[in-house]
C-alpha atoms as a PDB file:
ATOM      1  CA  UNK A   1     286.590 -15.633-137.974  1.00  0.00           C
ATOM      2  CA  UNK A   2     286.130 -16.706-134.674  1.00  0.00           C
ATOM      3  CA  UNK A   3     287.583 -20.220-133.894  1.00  0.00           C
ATOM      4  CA  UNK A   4     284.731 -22.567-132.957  1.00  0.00           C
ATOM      5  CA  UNK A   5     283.879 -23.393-129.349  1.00  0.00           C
ATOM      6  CA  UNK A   6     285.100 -26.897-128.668  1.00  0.00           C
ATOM      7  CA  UNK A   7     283.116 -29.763-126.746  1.00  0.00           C
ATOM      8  CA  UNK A   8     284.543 -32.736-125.541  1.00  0.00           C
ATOM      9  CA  UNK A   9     282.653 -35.940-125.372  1.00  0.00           C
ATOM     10  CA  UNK A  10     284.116 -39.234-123.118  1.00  0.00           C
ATOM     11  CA  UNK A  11     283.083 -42.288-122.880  1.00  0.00           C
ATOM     12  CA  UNK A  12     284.504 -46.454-123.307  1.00  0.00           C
ATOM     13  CA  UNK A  13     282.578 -46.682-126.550  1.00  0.00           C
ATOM     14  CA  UNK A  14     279.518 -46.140-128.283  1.00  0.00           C
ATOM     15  CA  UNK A  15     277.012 -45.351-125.022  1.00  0.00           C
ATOM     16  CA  UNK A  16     278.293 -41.717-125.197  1.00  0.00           C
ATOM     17  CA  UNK A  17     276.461 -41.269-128.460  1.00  0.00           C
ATOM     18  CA  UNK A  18     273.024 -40.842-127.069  1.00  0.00           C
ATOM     19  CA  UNK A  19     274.744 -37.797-125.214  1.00  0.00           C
ATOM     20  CA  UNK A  20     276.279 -36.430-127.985  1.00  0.00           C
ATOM     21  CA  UNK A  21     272.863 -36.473-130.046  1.00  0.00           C
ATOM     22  CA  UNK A  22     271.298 -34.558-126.666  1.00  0.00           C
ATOM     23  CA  UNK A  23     273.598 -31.977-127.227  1.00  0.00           C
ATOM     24  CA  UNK A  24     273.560 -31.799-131.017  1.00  0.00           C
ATOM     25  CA  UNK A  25     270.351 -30.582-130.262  1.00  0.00           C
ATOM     26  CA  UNK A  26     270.721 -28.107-127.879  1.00  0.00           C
ATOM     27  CA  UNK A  27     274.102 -26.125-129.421  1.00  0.00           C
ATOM     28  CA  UNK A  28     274.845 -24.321-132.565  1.00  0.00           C
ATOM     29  CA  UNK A  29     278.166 -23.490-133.942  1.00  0.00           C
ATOM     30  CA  UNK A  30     279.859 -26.006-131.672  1.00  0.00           C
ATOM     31  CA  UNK A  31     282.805 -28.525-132.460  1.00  0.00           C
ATOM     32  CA  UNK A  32     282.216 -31.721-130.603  1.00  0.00           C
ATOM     33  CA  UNK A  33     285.157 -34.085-130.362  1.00  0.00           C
ATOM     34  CA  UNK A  34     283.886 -37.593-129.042  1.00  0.00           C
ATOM     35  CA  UNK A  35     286.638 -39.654-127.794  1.00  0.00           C
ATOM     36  CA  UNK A  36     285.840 -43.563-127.595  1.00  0.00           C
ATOM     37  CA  UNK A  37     288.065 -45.270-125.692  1.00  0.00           C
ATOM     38  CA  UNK A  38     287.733 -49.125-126.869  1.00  0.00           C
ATOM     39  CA  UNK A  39     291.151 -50.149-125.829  1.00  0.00           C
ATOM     40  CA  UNK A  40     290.409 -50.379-122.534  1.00  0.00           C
ATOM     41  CA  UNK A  41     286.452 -51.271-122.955  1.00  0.00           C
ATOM     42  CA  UNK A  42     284.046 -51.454-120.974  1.00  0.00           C
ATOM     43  CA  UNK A  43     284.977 -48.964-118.164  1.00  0.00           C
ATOM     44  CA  UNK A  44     281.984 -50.738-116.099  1.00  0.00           C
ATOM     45  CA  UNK A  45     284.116 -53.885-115.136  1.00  0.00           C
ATOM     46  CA  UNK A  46     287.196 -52.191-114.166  1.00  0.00           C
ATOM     47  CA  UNK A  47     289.391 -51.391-111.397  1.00  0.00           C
ATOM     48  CA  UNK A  48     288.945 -48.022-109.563  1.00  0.00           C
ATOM     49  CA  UNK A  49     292.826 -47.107-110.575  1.00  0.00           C
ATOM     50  CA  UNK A  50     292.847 -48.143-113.926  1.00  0.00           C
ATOM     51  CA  UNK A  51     289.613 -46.116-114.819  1.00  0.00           C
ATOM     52  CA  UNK A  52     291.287 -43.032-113.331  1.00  0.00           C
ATOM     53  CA  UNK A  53     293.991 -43.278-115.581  1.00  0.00           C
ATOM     54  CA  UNK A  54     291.857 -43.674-118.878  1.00  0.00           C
ATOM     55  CA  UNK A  55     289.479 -40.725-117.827  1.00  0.00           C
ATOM     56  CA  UNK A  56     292.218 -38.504-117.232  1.00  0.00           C
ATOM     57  CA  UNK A  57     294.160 -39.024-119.915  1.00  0.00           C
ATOM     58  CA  UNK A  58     290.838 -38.856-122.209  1.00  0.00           C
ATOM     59  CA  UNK A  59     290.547 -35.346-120.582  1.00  0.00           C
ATOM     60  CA  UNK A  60     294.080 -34.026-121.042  1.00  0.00           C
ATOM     61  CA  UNK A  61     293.296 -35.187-124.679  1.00  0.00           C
ATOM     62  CA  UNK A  62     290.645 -32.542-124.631  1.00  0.00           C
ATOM     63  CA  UNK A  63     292.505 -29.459-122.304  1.00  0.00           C
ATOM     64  CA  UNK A  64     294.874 -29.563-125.951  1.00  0.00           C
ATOM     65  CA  UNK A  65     292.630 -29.043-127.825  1.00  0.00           C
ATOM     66  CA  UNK A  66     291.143 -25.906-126.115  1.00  0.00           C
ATOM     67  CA  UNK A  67     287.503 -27.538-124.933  1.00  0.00           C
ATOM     68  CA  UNK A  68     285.335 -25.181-122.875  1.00  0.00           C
ATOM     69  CA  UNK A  69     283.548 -27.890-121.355  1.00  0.00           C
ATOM     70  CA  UNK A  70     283.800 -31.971-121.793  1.00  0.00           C
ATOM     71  CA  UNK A  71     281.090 -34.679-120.386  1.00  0.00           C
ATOM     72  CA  UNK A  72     281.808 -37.943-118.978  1.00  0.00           C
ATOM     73  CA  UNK A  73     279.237 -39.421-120.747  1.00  0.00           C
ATOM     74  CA  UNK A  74     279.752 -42.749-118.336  1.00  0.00           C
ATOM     75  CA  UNK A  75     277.954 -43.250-115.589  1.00  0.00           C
ATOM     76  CA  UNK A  76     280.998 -45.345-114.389  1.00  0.00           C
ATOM     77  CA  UNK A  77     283.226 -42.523-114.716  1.00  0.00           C
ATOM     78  CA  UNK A  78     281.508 -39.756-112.616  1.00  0.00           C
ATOM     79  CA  UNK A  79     280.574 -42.673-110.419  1.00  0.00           C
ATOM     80  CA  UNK A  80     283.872 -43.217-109.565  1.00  0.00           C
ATOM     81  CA  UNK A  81     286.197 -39.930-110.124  1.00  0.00           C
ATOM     82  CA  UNK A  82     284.049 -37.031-111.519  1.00  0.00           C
ATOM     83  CA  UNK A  83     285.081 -35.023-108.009  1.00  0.00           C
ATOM     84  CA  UNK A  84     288.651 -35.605-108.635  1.00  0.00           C
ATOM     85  CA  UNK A  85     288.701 -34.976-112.375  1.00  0.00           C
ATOM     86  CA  UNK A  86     287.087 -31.340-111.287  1.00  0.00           C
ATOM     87  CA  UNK A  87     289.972 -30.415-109.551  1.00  0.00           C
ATOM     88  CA  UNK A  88     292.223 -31.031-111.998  1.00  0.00           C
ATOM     89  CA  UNK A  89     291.148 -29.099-114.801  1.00  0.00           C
ATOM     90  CA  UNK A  90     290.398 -25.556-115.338  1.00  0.00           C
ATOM     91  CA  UNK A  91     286.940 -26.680-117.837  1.00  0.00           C
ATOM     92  CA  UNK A  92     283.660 -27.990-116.085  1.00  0.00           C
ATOM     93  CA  UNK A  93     283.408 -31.742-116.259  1.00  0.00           C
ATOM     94  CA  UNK A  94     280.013 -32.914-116.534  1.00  0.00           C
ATOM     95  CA  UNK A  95     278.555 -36.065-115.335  1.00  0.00           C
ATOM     96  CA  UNK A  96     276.035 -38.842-116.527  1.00  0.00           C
ATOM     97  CA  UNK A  97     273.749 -40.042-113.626  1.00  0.00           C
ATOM     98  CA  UNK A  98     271.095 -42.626-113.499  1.00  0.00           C
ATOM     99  CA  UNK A  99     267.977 -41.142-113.705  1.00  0.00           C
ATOM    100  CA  UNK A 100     266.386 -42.253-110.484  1.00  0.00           C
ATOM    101  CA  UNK A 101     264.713 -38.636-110.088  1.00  0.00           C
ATOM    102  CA  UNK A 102     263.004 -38.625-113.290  1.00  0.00           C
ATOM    103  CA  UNK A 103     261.678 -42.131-113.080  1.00  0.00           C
ATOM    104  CA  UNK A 104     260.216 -41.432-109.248  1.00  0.00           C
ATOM    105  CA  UNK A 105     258.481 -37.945-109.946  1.00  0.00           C
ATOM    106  CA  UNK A 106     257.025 -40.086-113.212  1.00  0.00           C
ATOM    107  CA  UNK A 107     255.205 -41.950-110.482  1.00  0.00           C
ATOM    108  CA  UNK A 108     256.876 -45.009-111.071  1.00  0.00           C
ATOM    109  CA  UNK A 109     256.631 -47.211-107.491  1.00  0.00           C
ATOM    110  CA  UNK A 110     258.916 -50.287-108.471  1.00  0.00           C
ATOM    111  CA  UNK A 111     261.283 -49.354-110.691  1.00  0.00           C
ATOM    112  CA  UNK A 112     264.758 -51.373-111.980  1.00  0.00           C
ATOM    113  CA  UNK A 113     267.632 -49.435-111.642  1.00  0.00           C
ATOM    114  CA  UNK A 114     269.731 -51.006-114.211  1.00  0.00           C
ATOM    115  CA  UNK A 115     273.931 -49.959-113.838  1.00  0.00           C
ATOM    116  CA  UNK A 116     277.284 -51.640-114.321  1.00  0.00           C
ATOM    117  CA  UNK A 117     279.146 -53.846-111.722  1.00  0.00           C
ATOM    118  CA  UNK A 118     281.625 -50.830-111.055  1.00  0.00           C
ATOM    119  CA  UNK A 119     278.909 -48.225-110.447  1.00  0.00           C
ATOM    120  CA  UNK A 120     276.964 -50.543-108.516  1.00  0.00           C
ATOM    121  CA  UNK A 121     279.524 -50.801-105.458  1.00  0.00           C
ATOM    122  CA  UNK A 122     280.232 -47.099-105.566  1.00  0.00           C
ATOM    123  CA  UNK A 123     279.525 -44.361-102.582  1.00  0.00           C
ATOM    124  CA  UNK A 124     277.728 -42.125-104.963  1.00  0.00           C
ATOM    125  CA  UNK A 125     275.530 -44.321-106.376  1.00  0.00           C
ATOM    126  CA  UNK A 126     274.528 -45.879-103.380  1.00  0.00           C
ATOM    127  CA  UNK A 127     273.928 -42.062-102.615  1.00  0.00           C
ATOM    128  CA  UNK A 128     271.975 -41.292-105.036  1.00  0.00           C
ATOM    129  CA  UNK A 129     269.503 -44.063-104.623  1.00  0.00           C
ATOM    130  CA  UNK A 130     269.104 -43.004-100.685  1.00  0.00           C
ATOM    131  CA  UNK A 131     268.331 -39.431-101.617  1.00  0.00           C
ATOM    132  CA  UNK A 132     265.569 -40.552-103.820  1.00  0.00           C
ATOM    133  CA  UNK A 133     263.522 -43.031-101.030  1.00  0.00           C
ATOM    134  CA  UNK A 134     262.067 -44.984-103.753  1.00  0.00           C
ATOM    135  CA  UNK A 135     261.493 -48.721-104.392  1.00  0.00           C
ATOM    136  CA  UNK A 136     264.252 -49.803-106.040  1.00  0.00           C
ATOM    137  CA  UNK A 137     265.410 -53.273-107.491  1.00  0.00           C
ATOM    138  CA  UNK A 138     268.878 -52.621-108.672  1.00  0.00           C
ATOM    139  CA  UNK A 139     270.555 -55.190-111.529  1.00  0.00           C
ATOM    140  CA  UNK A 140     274.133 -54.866-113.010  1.00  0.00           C
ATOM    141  CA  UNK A 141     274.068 -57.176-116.081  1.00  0.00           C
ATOM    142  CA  UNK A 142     277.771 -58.458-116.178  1.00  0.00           C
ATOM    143  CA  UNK A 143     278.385 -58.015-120.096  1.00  0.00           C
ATOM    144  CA  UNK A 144     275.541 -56.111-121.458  1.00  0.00           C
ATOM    145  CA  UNK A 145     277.718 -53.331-122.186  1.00  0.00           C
ATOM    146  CA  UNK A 146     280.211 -55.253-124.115  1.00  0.00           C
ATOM    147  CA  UNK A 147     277.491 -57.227-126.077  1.00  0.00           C
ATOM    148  CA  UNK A 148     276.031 -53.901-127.106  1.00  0.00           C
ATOM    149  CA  UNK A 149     279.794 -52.571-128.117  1.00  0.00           C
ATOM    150  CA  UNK A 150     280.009 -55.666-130.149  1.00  0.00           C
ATOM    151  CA  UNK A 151     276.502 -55.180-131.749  1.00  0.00           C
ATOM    152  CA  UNK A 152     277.443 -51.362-132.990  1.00  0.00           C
ATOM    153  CA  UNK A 153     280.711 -52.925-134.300  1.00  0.00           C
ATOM    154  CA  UNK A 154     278.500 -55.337-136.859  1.00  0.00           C
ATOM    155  CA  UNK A 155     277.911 -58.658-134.118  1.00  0.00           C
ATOM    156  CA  UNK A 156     274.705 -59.865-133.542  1.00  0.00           C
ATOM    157  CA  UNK A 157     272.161 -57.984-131.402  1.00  0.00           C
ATOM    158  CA  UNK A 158     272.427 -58.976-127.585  1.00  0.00           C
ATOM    159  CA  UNK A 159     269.397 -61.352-126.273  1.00  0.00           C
ATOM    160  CA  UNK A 160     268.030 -59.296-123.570  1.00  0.00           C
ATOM    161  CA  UNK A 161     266.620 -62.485-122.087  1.00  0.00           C
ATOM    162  CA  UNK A 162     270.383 -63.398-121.261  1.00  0.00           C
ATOM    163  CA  UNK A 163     271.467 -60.538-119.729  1.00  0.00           C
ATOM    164  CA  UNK A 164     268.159 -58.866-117.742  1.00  0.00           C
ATOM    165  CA  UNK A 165     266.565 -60.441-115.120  1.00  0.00           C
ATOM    166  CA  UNK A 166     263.276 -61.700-114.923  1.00  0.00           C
ATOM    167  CA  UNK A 167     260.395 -59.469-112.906  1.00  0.00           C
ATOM    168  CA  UNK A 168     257.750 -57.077-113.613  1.00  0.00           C
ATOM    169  CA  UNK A 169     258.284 -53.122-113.183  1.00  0.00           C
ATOM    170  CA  UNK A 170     256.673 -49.758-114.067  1.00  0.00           C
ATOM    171  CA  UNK A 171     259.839 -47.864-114.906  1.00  0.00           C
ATOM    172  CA  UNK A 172     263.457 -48.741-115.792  1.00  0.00           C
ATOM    173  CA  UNK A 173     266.403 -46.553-115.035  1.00  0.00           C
ATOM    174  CA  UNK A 174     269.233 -47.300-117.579  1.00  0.00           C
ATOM    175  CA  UNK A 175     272.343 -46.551-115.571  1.00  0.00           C
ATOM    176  CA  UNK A 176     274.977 -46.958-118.105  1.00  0.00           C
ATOM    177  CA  UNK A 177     275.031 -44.989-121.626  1.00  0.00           C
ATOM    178  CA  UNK A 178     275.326 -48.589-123.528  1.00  0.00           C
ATOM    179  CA  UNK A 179     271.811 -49.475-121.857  1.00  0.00           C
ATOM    180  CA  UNK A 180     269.952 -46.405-123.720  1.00  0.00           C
ATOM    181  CA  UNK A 181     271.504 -47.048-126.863  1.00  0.00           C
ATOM    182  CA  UNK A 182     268.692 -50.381-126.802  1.00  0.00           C
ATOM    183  CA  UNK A 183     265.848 -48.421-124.745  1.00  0.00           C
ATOM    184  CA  UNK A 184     263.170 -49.252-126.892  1.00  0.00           C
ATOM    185  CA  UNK A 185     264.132 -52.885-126.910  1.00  0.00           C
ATOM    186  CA  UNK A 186     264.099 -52.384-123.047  1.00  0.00           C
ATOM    187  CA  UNK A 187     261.052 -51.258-122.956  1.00  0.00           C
ATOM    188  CA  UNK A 188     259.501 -53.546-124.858  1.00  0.00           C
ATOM    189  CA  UNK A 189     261.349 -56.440-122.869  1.00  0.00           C
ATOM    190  CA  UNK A 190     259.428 -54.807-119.753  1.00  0.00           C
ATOM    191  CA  UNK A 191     255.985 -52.627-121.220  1.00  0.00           C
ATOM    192  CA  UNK A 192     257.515 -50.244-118.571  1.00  0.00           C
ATOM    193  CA  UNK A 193     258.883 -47.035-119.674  1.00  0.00           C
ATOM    194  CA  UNK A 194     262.833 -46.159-119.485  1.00  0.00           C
ATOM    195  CA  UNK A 195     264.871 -43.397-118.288  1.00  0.00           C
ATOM    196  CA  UNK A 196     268.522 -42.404-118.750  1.00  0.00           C
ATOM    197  CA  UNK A 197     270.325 -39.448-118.003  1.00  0.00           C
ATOM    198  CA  UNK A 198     271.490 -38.044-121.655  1.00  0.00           C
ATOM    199  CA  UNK A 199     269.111 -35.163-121.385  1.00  0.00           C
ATOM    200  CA  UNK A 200     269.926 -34.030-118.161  1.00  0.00           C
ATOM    201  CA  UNK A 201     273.722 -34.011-119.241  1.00  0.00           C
ATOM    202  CA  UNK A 202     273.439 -32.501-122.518  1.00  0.00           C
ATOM    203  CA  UNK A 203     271.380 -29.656-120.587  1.00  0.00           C
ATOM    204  CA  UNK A 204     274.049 -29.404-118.517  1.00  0.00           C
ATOM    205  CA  UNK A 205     276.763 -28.925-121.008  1.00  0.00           C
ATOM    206  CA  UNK A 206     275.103 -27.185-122.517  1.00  0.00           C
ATOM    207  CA  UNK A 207     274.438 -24.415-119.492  1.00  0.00           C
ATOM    208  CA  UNK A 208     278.423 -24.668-118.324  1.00  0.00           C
ATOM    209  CA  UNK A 209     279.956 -24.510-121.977  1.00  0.00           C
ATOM    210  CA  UNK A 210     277.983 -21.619-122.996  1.00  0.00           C
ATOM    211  CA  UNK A 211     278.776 -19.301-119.938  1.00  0.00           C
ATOM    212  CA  UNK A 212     282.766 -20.736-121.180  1.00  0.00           C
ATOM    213  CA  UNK A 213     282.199 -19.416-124.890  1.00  0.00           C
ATOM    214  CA  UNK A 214     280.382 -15.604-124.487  1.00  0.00           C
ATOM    215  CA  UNK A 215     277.515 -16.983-126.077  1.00  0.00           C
ATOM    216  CA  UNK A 216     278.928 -18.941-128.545  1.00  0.00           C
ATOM    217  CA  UNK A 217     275.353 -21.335-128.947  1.00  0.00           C
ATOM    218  CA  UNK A 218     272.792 -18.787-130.486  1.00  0.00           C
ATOM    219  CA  UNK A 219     271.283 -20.514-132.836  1.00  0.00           C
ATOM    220  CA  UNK A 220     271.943 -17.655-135.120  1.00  0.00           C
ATOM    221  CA  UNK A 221     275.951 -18.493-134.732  1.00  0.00           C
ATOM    222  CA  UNK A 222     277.370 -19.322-138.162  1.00  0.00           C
ATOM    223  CA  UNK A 223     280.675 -21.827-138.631  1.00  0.00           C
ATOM    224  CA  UNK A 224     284.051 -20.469-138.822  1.00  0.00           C
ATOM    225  CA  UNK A 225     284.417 -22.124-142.791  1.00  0.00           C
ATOM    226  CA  UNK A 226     282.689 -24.368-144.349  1.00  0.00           C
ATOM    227  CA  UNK A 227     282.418 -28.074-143.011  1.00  0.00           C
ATOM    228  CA  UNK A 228     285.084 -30.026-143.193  1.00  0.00           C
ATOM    229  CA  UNK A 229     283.884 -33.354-143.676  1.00  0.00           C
ATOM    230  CA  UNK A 230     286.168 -36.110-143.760  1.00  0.00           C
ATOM    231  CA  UNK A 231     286.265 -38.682-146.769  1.00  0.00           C
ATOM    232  CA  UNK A 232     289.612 -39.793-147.491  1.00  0.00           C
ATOM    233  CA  UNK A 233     290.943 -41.485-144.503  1.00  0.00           C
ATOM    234  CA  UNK A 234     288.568 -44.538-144.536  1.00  0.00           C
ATOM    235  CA  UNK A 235     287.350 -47.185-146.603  1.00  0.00           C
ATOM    236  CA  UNK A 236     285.109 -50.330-145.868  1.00  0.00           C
ATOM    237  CA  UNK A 237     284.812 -52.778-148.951  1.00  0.00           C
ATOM    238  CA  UNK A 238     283.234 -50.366-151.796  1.00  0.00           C
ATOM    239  CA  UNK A 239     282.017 -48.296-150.048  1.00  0.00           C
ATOM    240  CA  UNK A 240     283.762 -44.565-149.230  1.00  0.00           C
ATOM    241  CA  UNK A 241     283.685 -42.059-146.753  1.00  0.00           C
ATOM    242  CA  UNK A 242     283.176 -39.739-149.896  1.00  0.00           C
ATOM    243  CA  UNK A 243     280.625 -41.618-151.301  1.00  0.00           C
ATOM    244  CA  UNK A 244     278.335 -42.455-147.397  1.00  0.00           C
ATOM    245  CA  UNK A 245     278.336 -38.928-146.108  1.00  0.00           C
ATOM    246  CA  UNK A 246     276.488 -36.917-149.036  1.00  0.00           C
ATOM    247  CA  UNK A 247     273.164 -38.557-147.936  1.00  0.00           C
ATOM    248  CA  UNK A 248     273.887 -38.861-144.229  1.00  0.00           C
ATOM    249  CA  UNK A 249     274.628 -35.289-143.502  1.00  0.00           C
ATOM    250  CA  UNK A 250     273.908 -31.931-144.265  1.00  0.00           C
ATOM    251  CA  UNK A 251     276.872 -29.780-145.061  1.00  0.00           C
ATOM    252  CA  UNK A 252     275.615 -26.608-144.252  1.00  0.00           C
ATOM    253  CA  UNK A 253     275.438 -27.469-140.734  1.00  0.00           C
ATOM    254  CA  UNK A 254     276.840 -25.305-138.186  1.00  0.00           C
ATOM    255  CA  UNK A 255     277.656 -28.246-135.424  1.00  0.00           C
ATOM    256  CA  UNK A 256     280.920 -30.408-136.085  1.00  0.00           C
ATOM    257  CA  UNK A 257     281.603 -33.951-135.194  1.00  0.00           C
ATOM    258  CA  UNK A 258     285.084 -34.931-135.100  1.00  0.00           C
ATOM    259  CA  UNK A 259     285.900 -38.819-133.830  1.00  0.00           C
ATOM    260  CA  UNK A 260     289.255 -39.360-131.567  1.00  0.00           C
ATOM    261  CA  UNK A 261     290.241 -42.980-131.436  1.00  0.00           C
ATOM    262  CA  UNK A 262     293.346 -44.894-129.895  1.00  0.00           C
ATOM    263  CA  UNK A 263     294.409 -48.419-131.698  1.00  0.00           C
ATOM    264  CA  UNK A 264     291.645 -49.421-133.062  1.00  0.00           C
ATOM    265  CA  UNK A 265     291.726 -48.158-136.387  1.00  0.00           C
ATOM    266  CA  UNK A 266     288.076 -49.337-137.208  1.00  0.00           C
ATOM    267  CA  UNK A 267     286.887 -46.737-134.789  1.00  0.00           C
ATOM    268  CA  UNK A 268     286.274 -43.872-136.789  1.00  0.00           C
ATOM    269  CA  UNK A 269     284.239 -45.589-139.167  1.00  0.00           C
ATOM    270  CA  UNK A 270     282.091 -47.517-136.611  1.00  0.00           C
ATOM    271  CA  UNK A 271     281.056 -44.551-134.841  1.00  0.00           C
ATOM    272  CA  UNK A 272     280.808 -42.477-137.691  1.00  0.00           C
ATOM    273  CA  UNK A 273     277.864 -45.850-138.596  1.00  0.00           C
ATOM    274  CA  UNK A 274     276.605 -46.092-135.483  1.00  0.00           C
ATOM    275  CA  UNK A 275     276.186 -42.485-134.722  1.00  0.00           C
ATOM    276  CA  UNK A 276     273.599 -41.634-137.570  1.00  0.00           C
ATOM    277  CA  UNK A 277     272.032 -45.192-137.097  1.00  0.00           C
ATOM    278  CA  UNK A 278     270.769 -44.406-133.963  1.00  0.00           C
ATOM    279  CA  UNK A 279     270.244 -40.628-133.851  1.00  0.00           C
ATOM    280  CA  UNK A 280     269.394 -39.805-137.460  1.00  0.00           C
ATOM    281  CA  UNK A 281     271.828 -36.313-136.927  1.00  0.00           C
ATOM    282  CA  UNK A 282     270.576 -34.090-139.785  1.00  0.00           C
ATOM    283  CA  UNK A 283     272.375 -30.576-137.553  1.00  0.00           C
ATOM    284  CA  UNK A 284     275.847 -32.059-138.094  1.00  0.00           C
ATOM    285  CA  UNK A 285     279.097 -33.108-140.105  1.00  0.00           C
ATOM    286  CA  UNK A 286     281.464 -35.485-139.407  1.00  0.00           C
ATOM    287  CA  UNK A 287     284.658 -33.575-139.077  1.00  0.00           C
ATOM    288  CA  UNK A 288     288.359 -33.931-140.775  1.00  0.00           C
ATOM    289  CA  UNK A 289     290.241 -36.787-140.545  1.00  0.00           C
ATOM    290  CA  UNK A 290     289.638 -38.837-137.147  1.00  0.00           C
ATOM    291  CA  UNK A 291     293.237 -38.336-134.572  1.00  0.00           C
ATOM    292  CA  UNK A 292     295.217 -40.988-133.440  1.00  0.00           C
ATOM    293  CA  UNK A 293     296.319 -40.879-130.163  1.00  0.00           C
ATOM    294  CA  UNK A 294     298.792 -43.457-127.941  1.00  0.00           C
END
């Protein structure tokens, strides 16, 4: 058969998630590999340089393995080098914005726009919000992002109180990946409703991968093989790969997860967790053994 199309997912840490389980959504017969990069977490904090480096290197992680399209699923990252990443491979690279757009045609007249430190002070960004003419209190919680890394990982759940600031709004824009992964919490914190981006860039994948794969997403697509789910590379206390995944996912999917990781070895498992924690996947299967990179 057929090998499977092959989507690449990029992001610091576990924010990327909500995009992958946009996408899960939209594509059938699809191999996603989702590449965390928690060695050099959070990407929000860092210097310009530096975050070049990680991106591309995530993405020449994903030109050898054949993807037809990859996301950034950071709003750091396309902040800051989306353009140049385009030029310098042959696949489309998709973006995460803030979702500014959605949250003014909602109606919403004072709306938080809330982002990391790094996209704050970038060109686009500052962009974005001009194009947009709306009334716009913009916040960039120093460590939100890493409290929320920590939380996935088994800490305690950040205190919004310590990290958001104090007003009242009728719409939030959650300008980092991270943020969304807590938008009900968010919301509550406000009684305003939140927006992020995943939707928009899972739509967009979506529309540049499939023109890449000669309709490779009809829903009717079967998998090249059966699943191959991984269970033997992992264990945490009792408790197996072999023995979590029966009742987590469904193995006659027809989408594929497979986890990338660098150092960390507790990576695979974590996201693995966190991943059907937060979007309940029943149209997927964790792939073979998680790659080590570096």
């Amino acid at each position: 058969m057929a090998e499977m199309p092959c989507i690449g997912i990029l992001d610091s840490g576990v924010g990327g998630l909500g995009v992958l389980g946009e996408a899960l959504r939209l594509f059938s017969g699809a191999r996603f590999y989702y590449f965390a990069d928690r060695e050099h977490a959070p990407y929000g904090s860092m210097v310009e340089n530096e975050l070049k480096r990680c991106v591309l290197s995530g993405l020449e992680m994903f030109e050898k393995r054949g993807v037809c399209a990859a996301a950034l699923a950071c709003n750091t990252a396309t902040a800051v080098c989306a353009e140049e990443m385009r030029r310098r491979f042959a696949f489309p690279v998709i973006g995460t914005e803030p979702a500014v757009r959605p949250a003014v045609r909602a109606g919403c007249k004072n709306v938080l726009v809330l982002v990391t430190p790094r996209t704050r002070d970038t060109a686009r960004f500052r962009a974005l919000l001009a194009r947009e003419r709306g009334n716009f209190t913009v916040f960039a919680p120093p460590r939100l992002a890493s409290a929320i890394e920590a939380y996935a990982a088994g800490g305690p759940p950040p205190t919004l109180s310590d990290h958001l600031p104090a007003g009242r709004f009728d719409g939030v824009v959650l300008g980092c990946t991270h943020y969304a992964l807590l938008g009900e919490e968010i919301s509550r914190f406000y009684s305003a409703p939140v927006f992020d981006g995943n939707g928009g860039t899972a739509r967009r994948l979506y529309a540049c991968a499939g023109r890449g794969a000669a309709g490779a997403f009809r829903a009717d697509t079967g998998r090249d093989g059966s699943p191959r789910v991984g269970m033997d590379d992992h264990q945490k206390g009792a408790v197996t790969t072999s023995e979590r995944f029966p009742s987590l996912c469904e193995l006659s999917t027809k989408n594929e997860i497979i986890f990338l990781y660098s150092t960390k070895n507790d990576s695979k498992i974590c996201y693995e967790q966190t991943f059907f924690k937060q979007m309940m996947a029943k149209n997927a299967a964790i792939g073979r053994i998680g790659e080590k990179f570096f």
